[in-house]
Protein backbone atom coordinates (compact mmCIF):
# COMPACT_ATOMS: atom_id res chain seq x y z
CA UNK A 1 -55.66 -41.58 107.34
CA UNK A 2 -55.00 -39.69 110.43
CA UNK A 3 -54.42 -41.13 113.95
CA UNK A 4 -56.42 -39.05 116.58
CA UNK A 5 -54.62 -39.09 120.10
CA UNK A 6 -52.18 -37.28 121.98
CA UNK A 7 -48.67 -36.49 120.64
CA UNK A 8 -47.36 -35.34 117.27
CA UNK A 9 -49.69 -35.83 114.03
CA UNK A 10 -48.28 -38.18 111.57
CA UNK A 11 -49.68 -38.22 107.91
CA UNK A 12 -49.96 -41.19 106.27
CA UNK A 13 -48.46 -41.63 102.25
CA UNK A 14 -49.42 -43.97 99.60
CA UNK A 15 -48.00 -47.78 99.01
CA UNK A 16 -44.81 -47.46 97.72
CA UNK A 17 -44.53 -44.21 97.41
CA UNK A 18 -41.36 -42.62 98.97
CA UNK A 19 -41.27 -39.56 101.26
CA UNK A 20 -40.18 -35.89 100.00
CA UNK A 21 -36.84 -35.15 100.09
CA UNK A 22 -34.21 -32.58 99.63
CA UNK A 23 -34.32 -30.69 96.53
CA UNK A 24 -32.09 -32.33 93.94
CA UNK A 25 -29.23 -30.31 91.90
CA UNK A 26 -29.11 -28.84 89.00
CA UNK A 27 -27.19 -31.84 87.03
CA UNK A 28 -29.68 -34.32 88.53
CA UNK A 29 -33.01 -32.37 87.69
CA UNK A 30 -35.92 -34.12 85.82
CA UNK A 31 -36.74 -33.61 81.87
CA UNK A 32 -38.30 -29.74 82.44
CA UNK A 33 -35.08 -28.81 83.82
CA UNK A 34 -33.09 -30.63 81.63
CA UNK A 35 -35.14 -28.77 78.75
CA UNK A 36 -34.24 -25.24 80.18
CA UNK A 37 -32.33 -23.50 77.14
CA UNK A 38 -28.64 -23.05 76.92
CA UNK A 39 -26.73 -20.12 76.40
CA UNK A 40 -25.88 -18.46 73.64
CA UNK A 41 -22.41 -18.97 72.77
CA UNK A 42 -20.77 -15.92 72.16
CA UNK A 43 -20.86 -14.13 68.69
CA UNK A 44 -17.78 -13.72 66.21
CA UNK A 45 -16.32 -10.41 65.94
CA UNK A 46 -18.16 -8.59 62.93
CA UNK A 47 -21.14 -10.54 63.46
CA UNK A 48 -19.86 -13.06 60.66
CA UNK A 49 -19.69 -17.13 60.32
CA UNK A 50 -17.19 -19.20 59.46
CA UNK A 51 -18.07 -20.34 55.48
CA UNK A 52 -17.88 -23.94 55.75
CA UNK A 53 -18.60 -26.62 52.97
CA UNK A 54 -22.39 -27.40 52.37
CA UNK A 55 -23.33 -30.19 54.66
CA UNK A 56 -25.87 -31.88 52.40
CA UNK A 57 -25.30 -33.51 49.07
CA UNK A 58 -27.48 -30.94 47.47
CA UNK A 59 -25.54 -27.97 48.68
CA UNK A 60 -22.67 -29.69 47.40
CA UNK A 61 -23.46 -30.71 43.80
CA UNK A 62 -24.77 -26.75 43.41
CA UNK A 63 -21.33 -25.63 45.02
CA UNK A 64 -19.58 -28.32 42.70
CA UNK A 65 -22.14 -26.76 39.46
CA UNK A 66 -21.43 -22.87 40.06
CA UNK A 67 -18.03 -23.94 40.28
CA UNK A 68 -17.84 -25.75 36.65
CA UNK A 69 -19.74 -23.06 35.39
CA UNK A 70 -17.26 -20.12 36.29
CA UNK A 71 -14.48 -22.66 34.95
CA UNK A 72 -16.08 -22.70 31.86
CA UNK A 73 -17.09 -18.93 31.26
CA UNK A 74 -13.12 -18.06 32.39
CA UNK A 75 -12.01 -20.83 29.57
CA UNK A 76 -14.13 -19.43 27.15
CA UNK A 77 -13.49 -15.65 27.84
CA UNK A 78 -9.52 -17.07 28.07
CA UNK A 79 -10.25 -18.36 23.70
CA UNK A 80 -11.67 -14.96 22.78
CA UNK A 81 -8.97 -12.90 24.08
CA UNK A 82 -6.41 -15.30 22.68
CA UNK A 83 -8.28 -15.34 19.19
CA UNK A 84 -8.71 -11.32 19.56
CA UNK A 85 -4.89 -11.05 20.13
CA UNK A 86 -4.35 -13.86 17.01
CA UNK A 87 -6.64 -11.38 14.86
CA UNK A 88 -4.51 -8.15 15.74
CA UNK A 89 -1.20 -9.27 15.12
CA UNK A 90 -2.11 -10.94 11.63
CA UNK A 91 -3.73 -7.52 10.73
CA UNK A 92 -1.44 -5.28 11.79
CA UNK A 93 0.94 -7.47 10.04
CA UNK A 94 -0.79 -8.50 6.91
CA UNK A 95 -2.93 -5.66 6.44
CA UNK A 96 -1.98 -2.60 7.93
CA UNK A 97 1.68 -1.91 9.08
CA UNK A 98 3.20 -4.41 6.96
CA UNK A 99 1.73 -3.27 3.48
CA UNK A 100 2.62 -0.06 4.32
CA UNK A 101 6.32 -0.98 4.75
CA UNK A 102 6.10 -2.60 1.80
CA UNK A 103 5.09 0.19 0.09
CA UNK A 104 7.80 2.34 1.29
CA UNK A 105 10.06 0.33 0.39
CA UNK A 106 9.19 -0.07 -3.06
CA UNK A 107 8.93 4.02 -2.82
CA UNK A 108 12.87 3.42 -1.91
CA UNK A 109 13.27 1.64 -5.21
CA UNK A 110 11.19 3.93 -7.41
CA UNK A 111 13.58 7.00 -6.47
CA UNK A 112 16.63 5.17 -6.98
CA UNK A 113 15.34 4.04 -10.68
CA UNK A 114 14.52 7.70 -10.98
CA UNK A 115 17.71 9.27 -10.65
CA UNK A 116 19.54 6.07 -12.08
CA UNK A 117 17.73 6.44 -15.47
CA UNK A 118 18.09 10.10 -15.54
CA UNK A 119 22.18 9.80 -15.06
CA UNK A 120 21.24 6.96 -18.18
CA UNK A 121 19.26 9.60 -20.49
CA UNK A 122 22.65 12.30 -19.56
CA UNK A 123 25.15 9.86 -20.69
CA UNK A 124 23.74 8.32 -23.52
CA UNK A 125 23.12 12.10 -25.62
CA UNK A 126 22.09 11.60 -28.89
CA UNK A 127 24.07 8.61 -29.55
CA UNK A 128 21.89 5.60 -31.05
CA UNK A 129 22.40 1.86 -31.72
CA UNK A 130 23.17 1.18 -27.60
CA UNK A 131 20.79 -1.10 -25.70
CA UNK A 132 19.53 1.46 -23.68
CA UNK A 133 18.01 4.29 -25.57
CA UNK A 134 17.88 7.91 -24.39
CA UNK A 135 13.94 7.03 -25.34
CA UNK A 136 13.86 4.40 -23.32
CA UNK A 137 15.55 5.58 -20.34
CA UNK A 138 13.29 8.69 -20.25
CA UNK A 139 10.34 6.20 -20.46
CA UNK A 140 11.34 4.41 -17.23
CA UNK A 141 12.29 7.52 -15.74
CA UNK A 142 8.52 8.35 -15.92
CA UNK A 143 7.58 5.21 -15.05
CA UNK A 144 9.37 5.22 -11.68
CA UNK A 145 8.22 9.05 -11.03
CA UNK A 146 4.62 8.12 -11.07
CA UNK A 147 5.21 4.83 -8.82
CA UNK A 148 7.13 6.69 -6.65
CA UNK A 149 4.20 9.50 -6.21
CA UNK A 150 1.64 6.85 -5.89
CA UNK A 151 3.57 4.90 -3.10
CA UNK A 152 4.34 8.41 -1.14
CA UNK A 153 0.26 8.99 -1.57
CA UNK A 154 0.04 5.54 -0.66
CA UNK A 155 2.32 6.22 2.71
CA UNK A 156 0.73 9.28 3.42
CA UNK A 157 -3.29 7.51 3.71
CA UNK A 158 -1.97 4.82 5.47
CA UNK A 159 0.43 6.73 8.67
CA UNK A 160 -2.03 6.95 11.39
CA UNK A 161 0.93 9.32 12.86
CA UNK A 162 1.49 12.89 13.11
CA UNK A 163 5.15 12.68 11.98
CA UNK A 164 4.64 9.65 9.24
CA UNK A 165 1.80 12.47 7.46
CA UNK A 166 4.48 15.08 7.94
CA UNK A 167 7.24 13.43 6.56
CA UNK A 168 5.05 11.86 3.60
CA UNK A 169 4.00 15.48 2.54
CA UNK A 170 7.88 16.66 2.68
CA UNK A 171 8.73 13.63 1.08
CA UNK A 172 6.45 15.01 -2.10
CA UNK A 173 7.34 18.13 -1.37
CA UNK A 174 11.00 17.29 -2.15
CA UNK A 175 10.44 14.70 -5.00
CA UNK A 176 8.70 18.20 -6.82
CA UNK A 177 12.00 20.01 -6.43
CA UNK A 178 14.19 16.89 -7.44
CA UNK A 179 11.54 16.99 -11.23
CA UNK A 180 12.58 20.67 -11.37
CA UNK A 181 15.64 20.03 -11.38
CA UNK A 182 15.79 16.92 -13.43
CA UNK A 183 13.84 18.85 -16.25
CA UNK A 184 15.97 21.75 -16.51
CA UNK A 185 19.18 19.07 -16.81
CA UNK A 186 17.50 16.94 -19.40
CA UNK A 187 16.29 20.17 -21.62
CA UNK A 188 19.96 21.41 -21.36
CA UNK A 189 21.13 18.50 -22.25
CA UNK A 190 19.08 17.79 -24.79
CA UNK A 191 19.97 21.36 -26.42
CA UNK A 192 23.90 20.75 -26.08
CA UNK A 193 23.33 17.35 -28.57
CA UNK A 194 26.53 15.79 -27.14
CA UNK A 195 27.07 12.18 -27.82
CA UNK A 196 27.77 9.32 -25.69
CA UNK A 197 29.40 10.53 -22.75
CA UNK A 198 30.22 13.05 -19.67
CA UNK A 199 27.65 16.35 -20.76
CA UNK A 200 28.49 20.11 -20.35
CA UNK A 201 29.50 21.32 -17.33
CA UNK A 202 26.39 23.26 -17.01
CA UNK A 203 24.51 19.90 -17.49
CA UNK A 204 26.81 18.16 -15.06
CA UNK A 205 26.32 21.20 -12.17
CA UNK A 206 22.33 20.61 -11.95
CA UNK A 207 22.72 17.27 -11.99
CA UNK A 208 24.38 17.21 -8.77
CA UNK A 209 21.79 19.47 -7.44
CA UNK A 210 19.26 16.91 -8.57
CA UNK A 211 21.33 13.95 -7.11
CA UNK A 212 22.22 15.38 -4.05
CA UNK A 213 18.85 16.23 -3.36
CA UNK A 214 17.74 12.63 -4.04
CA UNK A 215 20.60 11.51 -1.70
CA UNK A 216 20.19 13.74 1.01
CA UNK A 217 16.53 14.38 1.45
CA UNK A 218 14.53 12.05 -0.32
CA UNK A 219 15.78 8.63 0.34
CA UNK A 220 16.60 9.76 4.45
CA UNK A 221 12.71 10.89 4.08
CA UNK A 222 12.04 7.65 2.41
CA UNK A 223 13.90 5.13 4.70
CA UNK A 224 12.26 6.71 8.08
CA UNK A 225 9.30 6.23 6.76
CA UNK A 226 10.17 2.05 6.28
CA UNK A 227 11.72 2.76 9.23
CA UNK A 228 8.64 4.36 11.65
CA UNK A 229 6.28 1.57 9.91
CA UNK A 230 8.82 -1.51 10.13
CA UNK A 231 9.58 -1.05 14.09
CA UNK A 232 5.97 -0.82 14.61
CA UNK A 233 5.24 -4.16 13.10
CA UNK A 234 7.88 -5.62 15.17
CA UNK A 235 6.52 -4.28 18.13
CA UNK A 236 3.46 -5.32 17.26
CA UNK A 237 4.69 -8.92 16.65
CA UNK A 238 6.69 -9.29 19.58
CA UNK A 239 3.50 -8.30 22.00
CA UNK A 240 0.66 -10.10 19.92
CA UNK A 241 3.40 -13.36 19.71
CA UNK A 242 3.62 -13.34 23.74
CA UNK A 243 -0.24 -12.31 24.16
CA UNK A 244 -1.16 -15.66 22.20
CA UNK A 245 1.45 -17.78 23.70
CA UNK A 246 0.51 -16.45 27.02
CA UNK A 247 -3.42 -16.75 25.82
CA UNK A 248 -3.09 -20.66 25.18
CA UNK A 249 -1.21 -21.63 28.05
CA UNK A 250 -4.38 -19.98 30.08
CA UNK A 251 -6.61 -22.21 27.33
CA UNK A 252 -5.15 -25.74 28.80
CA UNK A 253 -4.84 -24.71 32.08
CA UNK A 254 -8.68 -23.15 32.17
CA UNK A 255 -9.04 -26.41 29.96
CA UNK A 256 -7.49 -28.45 32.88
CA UNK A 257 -9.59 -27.41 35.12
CA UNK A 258 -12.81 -27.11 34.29
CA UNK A 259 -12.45 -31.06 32.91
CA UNK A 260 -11.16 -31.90 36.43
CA UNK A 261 -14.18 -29.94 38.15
CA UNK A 262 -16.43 -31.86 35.74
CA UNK A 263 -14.79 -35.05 36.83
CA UNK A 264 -15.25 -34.65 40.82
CA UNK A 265 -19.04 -33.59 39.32
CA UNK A 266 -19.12 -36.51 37.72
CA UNK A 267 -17.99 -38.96 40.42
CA UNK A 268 -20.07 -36.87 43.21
CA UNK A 269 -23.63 -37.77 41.43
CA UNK A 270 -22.35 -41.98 41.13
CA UNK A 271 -21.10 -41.75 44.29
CA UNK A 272 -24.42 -40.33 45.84
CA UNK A 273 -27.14 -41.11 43.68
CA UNK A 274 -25.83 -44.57 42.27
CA UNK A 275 -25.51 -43.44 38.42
CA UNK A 276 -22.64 -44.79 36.69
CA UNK A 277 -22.84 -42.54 34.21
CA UNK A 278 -24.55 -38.95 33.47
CA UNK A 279 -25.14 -38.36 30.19
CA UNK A 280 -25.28 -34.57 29.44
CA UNK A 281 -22.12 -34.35 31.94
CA UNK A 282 -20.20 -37.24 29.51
CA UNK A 283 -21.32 -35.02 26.34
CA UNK A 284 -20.60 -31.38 28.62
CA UNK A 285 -16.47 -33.43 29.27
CA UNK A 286 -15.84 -34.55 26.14
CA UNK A 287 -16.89 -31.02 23.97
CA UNK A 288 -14.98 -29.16 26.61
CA UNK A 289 -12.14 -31.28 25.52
CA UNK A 290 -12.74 -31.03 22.20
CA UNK A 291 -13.13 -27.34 22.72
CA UNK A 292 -10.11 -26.81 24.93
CA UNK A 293 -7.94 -29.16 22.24
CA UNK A 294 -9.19 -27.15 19.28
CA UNK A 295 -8.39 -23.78 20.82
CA UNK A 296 -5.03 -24.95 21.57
CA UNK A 297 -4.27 -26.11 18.25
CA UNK A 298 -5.67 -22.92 16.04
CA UNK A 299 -3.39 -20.85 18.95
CA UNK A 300 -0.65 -22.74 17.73
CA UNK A 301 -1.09 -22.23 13.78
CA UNK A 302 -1.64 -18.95 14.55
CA UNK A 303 1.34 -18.70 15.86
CA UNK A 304 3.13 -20.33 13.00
CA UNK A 305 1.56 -18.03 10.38
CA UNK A 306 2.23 -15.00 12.63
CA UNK A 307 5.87 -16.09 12.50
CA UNK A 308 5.89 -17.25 8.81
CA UNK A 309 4.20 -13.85 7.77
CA UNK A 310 6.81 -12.08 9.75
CA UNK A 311 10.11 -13.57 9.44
CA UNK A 312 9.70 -15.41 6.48
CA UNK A 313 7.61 -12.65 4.62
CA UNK A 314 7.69 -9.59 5.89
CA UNK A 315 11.54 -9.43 7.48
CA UNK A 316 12.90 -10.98 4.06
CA UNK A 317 9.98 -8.84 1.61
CA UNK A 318 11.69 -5.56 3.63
CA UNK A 319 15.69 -6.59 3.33
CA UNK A 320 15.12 -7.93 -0.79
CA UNK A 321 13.65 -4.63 -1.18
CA UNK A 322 16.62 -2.50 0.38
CA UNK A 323 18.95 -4.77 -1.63
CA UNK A 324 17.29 -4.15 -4.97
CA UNK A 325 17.11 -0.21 -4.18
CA UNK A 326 20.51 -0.45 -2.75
CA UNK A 327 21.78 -2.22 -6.02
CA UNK A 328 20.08 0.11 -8.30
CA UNK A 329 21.74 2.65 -6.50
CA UNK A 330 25.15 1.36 -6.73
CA UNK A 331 24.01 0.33 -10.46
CA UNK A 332 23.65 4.07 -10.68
CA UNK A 333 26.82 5.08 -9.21
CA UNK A 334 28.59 2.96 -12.32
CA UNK A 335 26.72 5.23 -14.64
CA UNK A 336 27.72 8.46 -12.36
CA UNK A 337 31.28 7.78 -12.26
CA UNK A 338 31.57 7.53 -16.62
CA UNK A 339 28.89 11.12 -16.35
CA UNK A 340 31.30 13.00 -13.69
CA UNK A 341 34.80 12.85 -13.69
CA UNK A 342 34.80 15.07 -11.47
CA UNK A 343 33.08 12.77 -8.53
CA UNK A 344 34.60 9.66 -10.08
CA UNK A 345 36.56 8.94 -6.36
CA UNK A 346 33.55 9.85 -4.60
CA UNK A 347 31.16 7.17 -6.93
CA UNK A 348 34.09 4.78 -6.61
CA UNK A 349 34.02 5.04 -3.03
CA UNK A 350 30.01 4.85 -2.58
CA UNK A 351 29.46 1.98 -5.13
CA UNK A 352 32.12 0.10 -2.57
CA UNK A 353 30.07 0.76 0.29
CA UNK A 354 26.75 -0.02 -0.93
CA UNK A 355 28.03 -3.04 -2.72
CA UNK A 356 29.14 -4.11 0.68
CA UNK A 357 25.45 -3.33 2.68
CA UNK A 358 24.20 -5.54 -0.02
CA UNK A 359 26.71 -8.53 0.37
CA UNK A 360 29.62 -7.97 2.90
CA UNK A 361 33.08 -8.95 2.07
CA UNK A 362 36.25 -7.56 4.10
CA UNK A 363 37.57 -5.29 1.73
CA UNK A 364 39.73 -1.68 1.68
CA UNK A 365 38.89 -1.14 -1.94
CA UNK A 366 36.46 -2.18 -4.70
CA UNK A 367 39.38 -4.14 -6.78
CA UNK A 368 39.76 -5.91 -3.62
CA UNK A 369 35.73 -6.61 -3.22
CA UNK A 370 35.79 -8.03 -6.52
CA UNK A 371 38.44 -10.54 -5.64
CA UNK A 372 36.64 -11.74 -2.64
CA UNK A 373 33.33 -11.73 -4.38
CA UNK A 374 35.14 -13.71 -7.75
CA UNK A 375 36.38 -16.17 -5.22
CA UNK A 376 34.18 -16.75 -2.15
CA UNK A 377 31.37 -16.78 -4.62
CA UNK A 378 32.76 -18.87 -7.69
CA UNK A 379 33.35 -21.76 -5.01
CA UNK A 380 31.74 -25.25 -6.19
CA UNK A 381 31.32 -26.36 -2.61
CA UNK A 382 29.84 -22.70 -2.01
CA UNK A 383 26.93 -23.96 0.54
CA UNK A 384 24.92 -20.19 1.57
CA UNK A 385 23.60 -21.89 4.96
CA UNK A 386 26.62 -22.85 5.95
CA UNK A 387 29.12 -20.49 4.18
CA UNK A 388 27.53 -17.26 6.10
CA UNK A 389 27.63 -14.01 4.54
CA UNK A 390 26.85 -10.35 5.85
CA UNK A 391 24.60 -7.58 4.18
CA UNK A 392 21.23 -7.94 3.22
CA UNK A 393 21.71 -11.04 1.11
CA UNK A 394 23.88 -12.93 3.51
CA UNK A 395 21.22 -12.91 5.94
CA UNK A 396 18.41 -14.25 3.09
CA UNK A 397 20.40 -17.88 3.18
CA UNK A 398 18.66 -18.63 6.22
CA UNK A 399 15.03 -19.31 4.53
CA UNK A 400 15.73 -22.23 2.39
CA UNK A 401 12.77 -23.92 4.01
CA UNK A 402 10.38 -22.24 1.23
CA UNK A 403 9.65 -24.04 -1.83
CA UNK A 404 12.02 -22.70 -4.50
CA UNK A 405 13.73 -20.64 -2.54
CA UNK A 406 17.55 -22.42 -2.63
CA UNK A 407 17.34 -22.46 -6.13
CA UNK A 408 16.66 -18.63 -6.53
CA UNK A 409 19.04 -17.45 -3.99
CA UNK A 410 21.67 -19.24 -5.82
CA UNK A 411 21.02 -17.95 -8.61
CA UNK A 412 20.78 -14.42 -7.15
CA UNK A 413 24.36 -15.21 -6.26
CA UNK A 414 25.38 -16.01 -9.38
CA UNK A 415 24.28 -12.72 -10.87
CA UNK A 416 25.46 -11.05 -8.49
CA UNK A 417 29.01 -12.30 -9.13
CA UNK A 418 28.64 -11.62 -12.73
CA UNK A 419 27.47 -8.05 -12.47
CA UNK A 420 30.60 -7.17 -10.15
CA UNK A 421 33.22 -8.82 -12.47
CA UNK A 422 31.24 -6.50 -15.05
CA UNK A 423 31.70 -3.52 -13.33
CA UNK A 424 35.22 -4.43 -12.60
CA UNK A 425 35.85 -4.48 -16.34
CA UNK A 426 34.25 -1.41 -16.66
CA UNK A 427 36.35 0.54 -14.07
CA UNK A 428 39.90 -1.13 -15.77
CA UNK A 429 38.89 -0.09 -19.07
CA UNK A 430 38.52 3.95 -17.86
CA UNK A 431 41.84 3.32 -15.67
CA UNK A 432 43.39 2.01 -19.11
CA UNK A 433 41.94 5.68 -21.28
CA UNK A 434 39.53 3.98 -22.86
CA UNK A 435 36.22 5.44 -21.71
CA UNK A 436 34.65 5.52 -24.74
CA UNK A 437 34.61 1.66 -24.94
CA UNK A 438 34.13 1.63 -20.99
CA UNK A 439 30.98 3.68 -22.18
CA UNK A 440 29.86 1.02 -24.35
CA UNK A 441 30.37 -2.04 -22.21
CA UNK A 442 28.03 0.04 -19.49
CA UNK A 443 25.45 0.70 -21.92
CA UNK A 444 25.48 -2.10 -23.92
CA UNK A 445 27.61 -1.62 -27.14
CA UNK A 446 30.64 -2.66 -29.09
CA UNK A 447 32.42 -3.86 -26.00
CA UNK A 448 32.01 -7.36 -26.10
CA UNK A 449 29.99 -6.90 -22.90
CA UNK A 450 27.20 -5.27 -21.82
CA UNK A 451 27.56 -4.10 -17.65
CA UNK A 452 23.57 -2.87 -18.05
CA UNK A 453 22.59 -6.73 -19.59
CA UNK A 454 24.33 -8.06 -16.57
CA UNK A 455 22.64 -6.17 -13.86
CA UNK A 456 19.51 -6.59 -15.56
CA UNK A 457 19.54 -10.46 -15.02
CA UNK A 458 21.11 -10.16 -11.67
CA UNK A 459 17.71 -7.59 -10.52
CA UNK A 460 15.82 -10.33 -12.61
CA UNK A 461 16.73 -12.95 -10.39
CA UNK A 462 16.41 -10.65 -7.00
CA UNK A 463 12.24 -10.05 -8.35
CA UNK A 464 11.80 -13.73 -8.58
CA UNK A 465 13.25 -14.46 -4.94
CA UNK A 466 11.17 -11.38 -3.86
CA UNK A 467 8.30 -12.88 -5.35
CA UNK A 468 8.54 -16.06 -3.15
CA UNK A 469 8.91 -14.43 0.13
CA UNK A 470 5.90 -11.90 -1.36
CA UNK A 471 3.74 -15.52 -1.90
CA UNK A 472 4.95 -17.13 1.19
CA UNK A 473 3.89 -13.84 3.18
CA UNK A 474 0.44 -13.86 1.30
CA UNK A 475 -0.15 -17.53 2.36
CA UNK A 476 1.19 -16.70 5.60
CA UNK A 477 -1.72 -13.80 6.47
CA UNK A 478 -4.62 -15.61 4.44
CA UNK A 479 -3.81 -18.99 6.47
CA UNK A 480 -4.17 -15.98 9.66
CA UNK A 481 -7.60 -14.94 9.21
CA UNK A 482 -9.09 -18.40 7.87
CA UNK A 483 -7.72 -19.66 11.20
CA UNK A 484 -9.61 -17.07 13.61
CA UNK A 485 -12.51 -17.03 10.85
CA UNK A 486 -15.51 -17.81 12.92
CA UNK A 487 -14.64 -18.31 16.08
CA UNK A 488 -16.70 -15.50 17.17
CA UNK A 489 -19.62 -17.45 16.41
CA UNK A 490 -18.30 -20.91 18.39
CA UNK A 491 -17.50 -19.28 21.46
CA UNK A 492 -20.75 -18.16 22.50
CA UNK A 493 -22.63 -21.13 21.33
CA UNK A 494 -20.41 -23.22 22.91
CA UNK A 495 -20.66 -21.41 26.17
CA UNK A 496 -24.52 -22.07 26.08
CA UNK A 497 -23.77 -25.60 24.86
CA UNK A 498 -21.86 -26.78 27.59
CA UNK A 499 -23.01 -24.48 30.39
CA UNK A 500 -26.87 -26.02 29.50
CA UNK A 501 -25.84 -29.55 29.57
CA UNK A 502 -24.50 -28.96 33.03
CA UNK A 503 -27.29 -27.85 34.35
CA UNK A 504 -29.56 -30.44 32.34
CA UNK A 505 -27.96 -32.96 33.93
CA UNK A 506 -27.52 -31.65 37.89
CA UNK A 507 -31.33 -30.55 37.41
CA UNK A 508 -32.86 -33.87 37.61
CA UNK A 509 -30.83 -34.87 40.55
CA UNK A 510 -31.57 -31.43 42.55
CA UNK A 511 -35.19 -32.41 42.04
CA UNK A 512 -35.05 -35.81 44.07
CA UNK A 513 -34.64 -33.45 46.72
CA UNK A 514 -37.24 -31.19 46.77
């Protein structure tokens, strides 16, 4: 109400309501201007956010599942290189490189034979009543011709190399020569009808075209060929051996991993949702660890057969091989030095050193050879895995861990000793003028010995330790590709497996959510 009178007007305000004041400040305005909208705080270079964990339990058990489920694909794409690498080695080893080693090496032997029985058919002439025939040595010089083409023909499919073809066709090329040559000697020879002993001269002088030849060109040609072939099978141990080491340490650590990630899973849903247990996770743990535990262990017997195949087959199938075409050779070179006088130092000499590639003894001399042989080998207490020898056979002591094995090698050393105190009686008989009986004794005659009869069991006994490394390295690459044999089939299906029953069991507690 207002007063009416003189002076200043006064206007009257409700009970208990307070009079206007000042305008208050900012901190102290009412809920409108308390409402007013901040400001924006300034953005991060690039226009990006930090990533920061998901703040909801949701966000986390799909972080936790995508995580599990990369675990899982790496561990399983982790097996199938492994088991791809396991695969290669065993069939470069068992199926491609190493038969074709094998083959060449027996090519080695076949050439040897060849020119061994054809020095054989020279020296024996017309004579009959010897063990070896001139019939007879003809016949296995035929047999060994026709090997010996088959395993160049052999070599020659199998290079998957420029220089391996090339060498294969020269290889034939020069094995036709050496059968021109051995014809025209054995038709010469056969026309002269000499008996038992050194033939003409003429004879004699295409021989050592025929020999030299076979010494020269066709066993170089022959060895390079093992040779190209056998380093690549190393090479391709040595890399497939690390790959599938390296391949199942990545399996238990991938292994590792993924179990841990489907642990924290595990213990995130009981911790948040109350479950003690999840059942498709329980089942999704335990076949990754029976997964991860399986691939492990077929790593590691592929491993073993890799090495088993290689060392114990291959490395010793390769070495027994040289040694028999070595010892042939020098089998030969007994035979040469009764058919050439003329080369009898020179045969000597040779016969001393391959004797010596076959089993090393310190020696200046083959008289001296003998006596080491004679004695180091005639010991009672002789022990080949702790007595070490040199040479191709020395090295062979170390695999007594096959079945049969000790038992062959020692009597492969036996033999052996026999057929060099034979040949030693053979070379004293010529030094004492009597070549016609030293004749006999190598052929197998009057002599009261029979040189040819003991090399024959000595190279008996060398096939039958041959023939266990040749099983052993059988075993070794069958046991190889059962052990990777299906795998191609549980990878994948295990990868749905386990993937699916992580999902099947995050699924229903996503769906609480929603």
């Amino acid at each position: 109400m207002t007063a009416a009178g003189p002076g200043p007007t006064i206007t009257a305000t409700a009970a208990g309501t307070a009079p206007a004041g000042p305008p208050l400040p900012y901190a102290q305005a009412g809920p409108a201007a308390a409402a007013a909208p901040r400001p924006a705080r300034a953005a991060r270079p690039g226009g990006r956010r930090p990533l920061l964990p998901p703040r909801t339990v949701a966000g986390r058990v799909r972080a936790l599942t995508a995580a599990v489920v990369v675990a899982l694909v790496a561990l399983l794409a982790a097996t199938w290189i492994a088991v791809g690498n396991a695969r290669d080695g065993v069939g470069v080893i068992g199926h491609d490189a190493g038969p074709q080693v094998v083959a060449t090496g027996n090519l080695y032997f076949h050439l040897t034979t060849m020119d061994a029985q054809l020095a054989n058919a020279l020296l024996i002439g017309r004579t009959e009543g010897l063990d070896i025939r001139r019939a007879d040595a003809l016949a296995r010089y035929d047999q060994s011709r026709l090997a010996a083409g088959d395993a160049l023909l052999t070599a020659g499919k199998l290079a998957d190399e420029p220089s391996e073809e090339r060498t294969a066709r020269d290889s034939l090329n020069a094995l036709a020569r050496y059968e021109r040559l051995a014809g025209q000697a054995l038709l010469l020879d056969q026309r002269s009808g000499h008996t038992a002993g050194p033939p003409p001269q003429e004879v004699i002088a295409i021989y050592r075209q025929a020999t030299d030849l076979m010494k020269l060109d066709l066993l170089p040609k022959a060895y390079n060929l093992t040779l190209d072939n056998g380093t690549l099978v190393r090479h391709t141990y040595e890399s497939e051996r690390r790959a599938v080491q390296a391949g199942q340490i990545w399996v238990i650590a991938l292994g590792v991993v993924a179990l841990g990630l489907l642990a924290v899973l595990q213990l995130l849903l009981f911790a948040r949702f109350r479950r003690l247990l999840n059942p498709a996770l329980a089942v999704a743990t335990a076949a990754t660890l029976a997964l991860v535990a399986a691939g492990a262990l077929m790593l590691a017997g592929q491993l073993d057969h890799l090495r088993t195949a290689k060392t114990d087959g291959f490395d010793s199938l390769l070495a027994l091989s040289r040694a028999r075409a070595i010892s042939t050779s020098a089998n030969a070179d007994e035979t040469r030095f009764l058919l050439d006088p003329g080369r009898a130092d020179t045969y000597e000499q040779v016969y001393l050193s391959k004797s010596q590639s076959v089993l090393y003894r310190p020696a200046t001399n083959l008289a001296r050879y003998n006596e080491a042989v004679q004695r180091d080998l005639g010991r009672t207490d002789l022990d080949p895995r702790r007595d070490r020898f040199l040479g191709f056979l020395g090295r062979e002591a170390v695999h007594g861990g096959l079945a049969g094995q000790p038992d062959a090698y020692a009597e492969v050393l036996k033999t052996y000793r026999v057929f060099q105190q034979s040949d030693s009686r053979v070379r004293a008989l010529v030094d004492a003028g009597q070549s016609g009986r030293a004749i006999e004794a190598r052929l197998g005659g009057d002599a009261g010995f029979s040189s040819d009869r003991d090399f024959a069991a000595y190279d008996a006994a060398l096939r039958k330790l041959i023939g266990i490394h040749g099983e052993a390295f059988k075993k070794a690459v069958r046991d190889g590709d059962a052990g990777t044999r299906g795998w191609d089939v549980v990878i994948p299906v295990a990868g749905l497996v386990l993937i699916g029953l992580v999902l099947a069991g995050v699924r229903p507690r996503l769906a609480e959510y929603r």
